[in-house]
N, C-alpha and C. Protein backbone atom coordinates (compact mmCIF):
# COMPACT_ATOMS: atom_id res chain seq x y z
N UNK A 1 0.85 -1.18 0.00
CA UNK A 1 0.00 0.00 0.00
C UNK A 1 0.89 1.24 0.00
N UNK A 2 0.59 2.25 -0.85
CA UNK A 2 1.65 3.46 -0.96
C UNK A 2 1.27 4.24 0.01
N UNK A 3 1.99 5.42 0.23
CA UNK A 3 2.29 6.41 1.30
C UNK A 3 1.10 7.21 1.29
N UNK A 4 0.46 7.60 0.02
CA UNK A 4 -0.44 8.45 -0.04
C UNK A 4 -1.89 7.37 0.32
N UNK A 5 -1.83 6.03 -0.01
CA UNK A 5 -3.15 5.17 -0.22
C UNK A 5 -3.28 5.31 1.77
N UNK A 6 -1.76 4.95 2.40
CA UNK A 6 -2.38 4.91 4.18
C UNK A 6 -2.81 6.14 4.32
N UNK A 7 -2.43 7.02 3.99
CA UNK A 7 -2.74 9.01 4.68
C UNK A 7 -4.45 8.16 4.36
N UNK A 8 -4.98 7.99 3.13
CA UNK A 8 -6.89 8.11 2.80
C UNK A 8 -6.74 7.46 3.64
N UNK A 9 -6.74 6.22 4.09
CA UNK A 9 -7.47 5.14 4.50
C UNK A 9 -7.46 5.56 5.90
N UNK A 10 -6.15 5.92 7.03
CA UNK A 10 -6.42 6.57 8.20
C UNK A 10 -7.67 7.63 8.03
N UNK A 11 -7.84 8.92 7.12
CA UNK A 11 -8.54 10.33 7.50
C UNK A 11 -9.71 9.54 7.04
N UNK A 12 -10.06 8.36 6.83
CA UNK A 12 -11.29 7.60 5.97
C UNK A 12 -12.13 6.54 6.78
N UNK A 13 -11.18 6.36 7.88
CA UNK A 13 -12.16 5.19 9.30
C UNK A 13 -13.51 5.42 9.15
N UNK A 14 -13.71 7.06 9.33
CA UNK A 14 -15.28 7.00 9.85
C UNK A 14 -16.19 5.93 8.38
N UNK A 15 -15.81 5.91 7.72
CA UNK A 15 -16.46 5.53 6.69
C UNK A 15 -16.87 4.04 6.16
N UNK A 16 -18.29 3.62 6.18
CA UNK A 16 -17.99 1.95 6.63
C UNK A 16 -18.18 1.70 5.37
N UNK A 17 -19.33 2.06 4.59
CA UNK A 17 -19.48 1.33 3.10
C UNK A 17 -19.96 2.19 2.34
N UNK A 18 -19.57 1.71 1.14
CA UNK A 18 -20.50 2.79 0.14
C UNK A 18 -20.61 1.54 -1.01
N UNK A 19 -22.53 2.40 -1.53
CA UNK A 19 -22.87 0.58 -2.40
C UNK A 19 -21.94 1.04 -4.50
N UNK A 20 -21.76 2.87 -3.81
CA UNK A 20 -21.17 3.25 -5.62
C UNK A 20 -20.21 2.36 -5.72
N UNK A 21 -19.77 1.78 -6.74
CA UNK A 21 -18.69 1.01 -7.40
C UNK A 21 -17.41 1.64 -7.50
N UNK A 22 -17.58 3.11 -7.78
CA UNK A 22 -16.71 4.12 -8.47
C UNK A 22 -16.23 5.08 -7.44
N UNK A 23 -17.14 4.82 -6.29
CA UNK A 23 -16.93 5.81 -5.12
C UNK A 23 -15.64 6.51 -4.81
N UNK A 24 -15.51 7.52 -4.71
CA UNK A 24 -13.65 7.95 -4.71
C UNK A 24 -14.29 9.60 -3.21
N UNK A 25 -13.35 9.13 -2.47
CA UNK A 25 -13.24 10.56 -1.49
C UNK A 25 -13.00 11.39 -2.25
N UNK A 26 -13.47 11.93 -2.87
CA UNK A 26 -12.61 13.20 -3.73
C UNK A 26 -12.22 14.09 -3.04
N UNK A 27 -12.72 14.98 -1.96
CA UNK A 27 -12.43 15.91 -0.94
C UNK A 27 -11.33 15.35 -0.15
N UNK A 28 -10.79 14.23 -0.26
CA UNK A 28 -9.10 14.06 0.57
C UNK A 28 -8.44 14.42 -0.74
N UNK A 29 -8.66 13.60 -1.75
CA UNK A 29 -7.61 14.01 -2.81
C UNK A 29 -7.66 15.20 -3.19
N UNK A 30 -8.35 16.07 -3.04
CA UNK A 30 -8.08 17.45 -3.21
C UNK A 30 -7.30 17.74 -2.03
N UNK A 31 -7.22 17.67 -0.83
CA UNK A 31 -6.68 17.88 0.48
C UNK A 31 -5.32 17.56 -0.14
N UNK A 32 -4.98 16.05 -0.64
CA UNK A 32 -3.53 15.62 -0.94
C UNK A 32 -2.98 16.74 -2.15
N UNK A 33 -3.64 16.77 -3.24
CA UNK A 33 -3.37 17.68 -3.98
C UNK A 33 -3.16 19.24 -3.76
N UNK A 34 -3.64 19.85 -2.55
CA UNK A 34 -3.32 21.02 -2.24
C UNK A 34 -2.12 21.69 -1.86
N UNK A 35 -1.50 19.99 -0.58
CA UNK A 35 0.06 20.43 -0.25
C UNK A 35 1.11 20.32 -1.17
N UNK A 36 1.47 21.83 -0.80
CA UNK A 36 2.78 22.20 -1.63
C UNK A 36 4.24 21.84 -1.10
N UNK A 37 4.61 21.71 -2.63
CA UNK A 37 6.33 21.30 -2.17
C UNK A 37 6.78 22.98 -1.24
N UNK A 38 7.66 22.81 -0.61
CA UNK A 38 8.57 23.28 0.01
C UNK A 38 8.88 24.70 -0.67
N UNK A 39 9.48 24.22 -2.03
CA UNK A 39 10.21 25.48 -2.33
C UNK A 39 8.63 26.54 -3.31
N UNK A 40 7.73 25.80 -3.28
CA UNK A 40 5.95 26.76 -3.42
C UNK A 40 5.76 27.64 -2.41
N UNK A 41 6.18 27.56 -1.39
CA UNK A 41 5.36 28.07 -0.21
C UNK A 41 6.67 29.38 0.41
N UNK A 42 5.97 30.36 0.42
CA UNK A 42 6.65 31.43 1.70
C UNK A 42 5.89 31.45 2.93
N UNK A 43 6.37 31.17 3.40
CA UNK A 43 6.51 31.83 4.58
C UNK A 43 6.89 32.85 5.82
N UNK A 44 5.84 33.78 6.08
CA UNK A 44 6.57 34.62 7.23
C UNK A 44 6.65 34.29 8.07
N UNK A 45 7.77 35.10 9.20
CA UNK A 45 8.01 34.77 10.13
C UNK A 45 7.96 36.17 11.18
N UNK A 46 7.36 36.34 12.11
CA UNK A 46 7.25 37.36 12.77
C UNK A 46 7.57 37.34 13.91
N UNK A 47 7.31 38.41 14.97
CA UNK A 47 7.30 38.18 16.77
C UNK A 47 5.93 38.58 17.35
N UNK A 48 5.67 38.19 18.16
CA UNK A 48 4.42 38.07 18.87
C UNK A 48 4.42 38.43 20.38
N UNK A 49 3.70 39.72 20.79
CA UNK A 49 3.70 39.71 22.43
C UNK A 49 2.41 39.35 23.15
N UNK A 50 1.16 39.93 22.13
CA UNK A 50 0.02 40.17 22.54
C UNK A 50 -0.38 39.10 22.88
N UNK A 51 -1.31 39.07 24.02
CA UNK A 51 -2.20 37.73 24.46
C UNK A 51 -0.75 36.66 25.36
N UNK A 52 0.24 37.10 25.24
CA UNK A 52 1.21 35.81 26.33
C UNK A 52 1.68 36.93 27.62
N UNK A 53 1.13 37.32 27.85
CA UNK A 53 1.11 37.95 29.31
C UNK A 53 2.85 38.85 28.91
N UNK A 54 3.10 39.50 28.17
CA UNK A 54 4.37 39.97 27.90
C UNK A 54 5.81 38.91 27.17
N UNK A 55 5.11 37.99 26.97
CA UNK A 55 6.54 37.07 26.48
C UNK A 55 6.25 37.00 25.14
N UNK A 56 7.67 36.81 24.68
CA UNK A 56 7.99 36.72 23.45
C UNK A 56 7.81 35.75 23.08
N UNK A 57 7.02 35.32 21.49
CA UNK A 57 6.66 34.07 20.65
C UNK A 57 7.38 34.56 19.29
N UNK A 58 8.09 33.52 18.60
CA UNK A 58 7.94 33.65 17.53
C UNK A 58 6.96 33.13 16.39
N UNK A 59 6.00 33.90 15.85
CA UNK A 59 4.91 33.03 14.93
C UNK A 59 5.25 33.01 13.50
N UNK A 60 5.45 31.30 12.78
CA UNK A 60 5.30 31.42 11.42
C UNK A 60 4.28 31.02 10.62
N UNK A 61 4.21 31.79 10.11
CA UNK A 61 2.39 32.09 9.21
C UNK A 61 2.73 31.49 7.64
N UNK A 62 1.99 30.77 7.00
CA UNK A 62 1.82 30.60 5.65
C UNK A 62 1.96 28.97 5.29
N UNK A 63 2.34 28.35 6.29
CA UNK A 63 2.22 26.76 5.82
C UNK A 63 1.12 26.08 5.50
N UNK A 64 1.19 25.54 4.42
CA UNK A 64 0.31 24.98 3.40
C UNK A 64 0.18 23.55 3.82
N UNK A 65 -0.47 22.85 4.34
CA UNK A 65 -0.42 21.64 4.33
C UNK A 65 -0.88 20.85 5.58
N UNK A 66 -1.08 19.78 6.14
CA UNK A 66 -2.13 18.85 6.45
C UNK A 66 -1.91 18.77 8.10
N UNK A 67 -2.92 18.77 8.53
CA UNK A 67 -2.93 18.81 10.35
C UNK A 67 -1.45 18.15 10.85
N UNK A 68 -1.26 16.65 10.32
CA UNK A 68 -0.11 16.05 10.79
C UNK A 68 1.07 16.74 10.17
N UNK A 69 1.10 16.96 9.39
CA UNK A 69 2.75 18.07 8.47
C UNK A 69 2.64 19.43 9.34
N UNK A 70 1.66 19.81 9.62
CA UNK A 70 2.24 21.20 10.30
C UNK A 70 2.62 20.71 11.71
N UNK A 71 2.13 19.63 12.57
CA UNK A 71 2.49 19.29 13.80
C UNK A 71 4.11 18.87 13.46
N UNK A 72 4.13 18.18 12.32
CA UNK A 72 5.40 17.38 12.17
C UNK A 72 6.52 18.77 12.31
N UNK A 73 6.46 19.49 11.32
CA UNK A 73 7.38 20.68 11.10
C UNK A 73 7.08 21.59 12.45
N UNK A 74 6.10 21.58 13.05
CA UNK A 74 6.32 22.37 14.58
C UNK A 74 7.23 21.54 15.62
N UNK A 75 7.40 20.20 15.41
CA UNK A 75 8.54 19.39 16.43
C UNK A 75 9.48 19.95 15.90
N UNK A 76 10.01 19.82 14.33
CA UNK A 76 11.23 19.90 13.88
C UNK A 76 11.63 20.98 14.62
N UNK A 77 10.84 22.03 14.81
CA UNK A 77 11.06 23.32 14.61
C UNK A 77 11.88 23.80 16.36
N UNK A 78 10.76 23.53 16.98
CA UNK A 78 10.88 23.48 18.48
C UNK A 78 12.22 22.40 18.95
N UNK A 79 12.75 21.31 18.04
CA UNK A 79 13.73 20.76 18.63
C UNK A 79 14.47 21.51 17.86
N UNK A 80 14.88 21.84 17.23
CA UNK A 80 16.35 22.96 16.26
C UNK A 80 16.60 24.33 17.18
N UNK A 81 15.42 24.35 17.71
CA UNK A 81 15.67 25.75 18.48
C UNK A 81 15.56 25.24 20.11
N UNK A 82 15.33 24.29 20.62
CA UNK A 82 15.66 24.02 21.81
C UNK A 82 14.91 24.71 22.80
N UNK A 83 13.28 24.93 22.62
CA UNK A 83 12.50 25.37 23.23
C UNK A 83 11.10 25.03 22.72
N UNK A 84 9.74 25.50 23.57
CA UNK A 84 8.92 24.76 23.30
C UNK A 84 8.01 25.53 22.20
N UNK A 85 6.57 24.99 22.10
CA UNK A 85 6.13 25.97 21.23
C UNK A 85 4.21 24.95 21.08
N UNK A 86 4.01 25.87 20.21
CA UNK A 86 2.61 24.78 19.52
C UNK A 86 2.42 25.14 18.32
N UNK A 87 0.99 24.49 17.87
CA UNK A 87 0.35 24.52 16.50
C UNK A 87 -0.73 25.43 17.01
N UNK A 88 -0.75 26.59 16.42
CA UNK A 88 -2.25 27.39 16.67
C UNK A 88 -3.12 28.19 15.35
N UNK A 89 -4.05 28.47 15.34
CA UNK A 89 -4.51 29.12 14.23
C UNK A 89 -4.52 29.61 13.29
N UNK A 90 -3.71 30.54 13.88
CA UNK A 90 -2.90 31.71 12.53
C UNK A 90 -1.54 30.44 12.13
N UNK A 91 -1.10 29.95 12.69
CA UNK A 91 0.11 29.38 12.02
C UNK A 91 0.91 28.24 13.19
N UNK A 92 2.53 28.61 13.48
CA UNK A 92 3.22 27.78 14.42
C UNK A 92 3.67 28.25 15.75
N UNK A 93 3.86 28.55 16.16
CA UNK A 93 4.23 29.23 16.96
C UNK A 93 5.63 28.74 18.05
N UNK A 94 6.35 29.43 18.43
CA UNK A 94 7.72 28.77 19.15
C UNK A 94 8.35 30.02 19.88
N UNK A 95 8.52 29.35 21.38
CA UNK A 95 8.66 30.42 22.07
C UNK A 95 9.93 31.13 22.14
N UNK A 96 10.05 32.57 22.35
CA UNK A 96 11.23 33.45 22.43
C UNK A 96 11.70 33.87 21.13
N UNK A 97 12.20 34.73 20.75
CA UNK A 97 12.94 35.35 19.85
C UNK A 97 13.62 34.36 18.75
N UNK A 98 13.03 34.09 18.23
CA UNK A 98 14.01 32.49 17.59
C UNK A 98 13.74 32.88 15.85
N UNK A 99 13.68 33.83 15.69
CA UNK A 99 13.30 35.00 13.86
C UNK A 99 14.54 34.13 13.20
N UNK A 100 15.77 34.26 13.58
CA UNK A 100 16.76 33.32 13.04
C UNK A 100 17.79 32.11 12.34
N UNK A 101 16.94 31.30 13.48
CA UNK A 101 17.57 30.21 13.93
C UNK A 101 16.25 29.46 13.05
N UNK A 102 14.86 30.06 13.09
CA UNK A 102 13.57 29.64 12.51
C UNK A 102 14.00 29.50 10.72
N UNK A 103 14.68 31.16 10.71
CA UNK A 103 14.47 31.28 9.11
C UNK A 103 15.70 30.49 8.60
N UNK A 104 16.89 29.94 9.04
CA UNK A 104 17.91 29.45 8.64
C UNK A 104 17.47 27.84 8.28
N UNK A 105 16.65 27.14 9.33
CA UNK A 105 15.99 26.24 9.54
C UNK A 105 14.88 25.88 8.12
N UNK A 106 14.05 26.59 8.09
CA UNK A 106 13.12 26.69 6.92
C UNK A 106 14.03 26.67 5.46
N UNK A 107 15.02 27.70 5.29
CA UNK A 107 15.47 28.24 4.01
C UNK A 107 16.29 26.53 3.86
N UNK A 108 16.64 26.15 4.82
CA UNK A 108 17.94 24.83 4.58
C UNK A 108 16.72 23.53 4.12
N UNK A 109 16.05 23.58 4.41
CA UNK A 109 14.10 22.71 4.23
C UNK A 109 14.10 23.17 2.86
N UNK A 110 14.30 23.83 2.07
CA UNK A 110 14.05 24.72 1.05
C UNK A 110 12.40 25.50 1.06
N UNK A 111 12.48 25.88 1.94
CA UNK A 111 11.45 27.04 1.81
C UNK A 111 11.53 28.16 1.92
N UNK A 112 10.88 29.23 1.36
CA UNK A 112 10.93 30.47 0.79
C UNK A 112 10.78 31.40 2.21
N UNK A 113 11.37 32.47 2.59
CA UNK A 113 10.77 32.89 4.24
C UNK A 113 11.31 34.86 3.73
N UNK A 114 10.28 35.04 4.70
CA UNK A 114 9.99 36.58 5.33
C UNK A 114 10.38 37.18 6.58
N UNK A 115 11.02 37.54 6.70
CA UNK A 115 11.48 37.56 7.61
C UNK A 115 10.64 39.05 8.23
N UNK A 116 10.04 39.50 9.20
CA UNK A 116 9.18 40.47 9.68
C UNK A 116 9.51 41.11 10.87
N UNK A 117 10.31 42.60 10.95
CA UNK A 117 11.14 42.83 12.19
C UNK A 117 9.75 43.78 13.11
């Protein structure tokens, strides 16, 4: 079974039968078809105070791609920089001043970055 056939079949559990012959999720394969390679995508990268009681976040905004890939690239991210962080709304988020160490990280990934002072 290929890489892309396990991704359907996990996001596809809820689903017990269907009597169409031809039946196809089409709404995952558009999902699969949406994420972009690496060097498609920019990304900014900014700082963040508001809402953390005065501490510094760094947030990167613009990643394209699937609940588990943005968690995946928020570990990468948070272990290269040696601090913690999460997955939130607008984008990734990782704590302290890390504009740097983030964009050196991304550009070596080959992705495109903004850097936002």
């Amino acid at each position: 079974m290929s890489k892309q056939n396990k991704k359907i079949k996990r996001e596809t559990d809820g689903i017990v039968y269907s009597t169409e012959p031809d039946f196809v999720f089409a709404d995952l394969f558009e999902k699969l078809q949406d994420n972009l390679a690496p060097n498609q995508q920019k990304l900014n990268i900014r700082i963040e105070h508001k809402g953390r009681g005065g501490k510094t976040a760094t947030l990167i905004e613009g990643f394209k791609g699937s609940q588990e890939e943005t968690t995946d690239l928020a570990k990468q991210l948070k272990n290269h920089c040696g601090t913690g962080g999460s997955v939130v709304e607008e984008g990734i988020l990782v704590q302290g001043d890390q504009r740097k160490k983030v964009m050196e990280f991304l550009q070596k990934k080959g992705f495109k970055t903004n850097k936002a002072i």
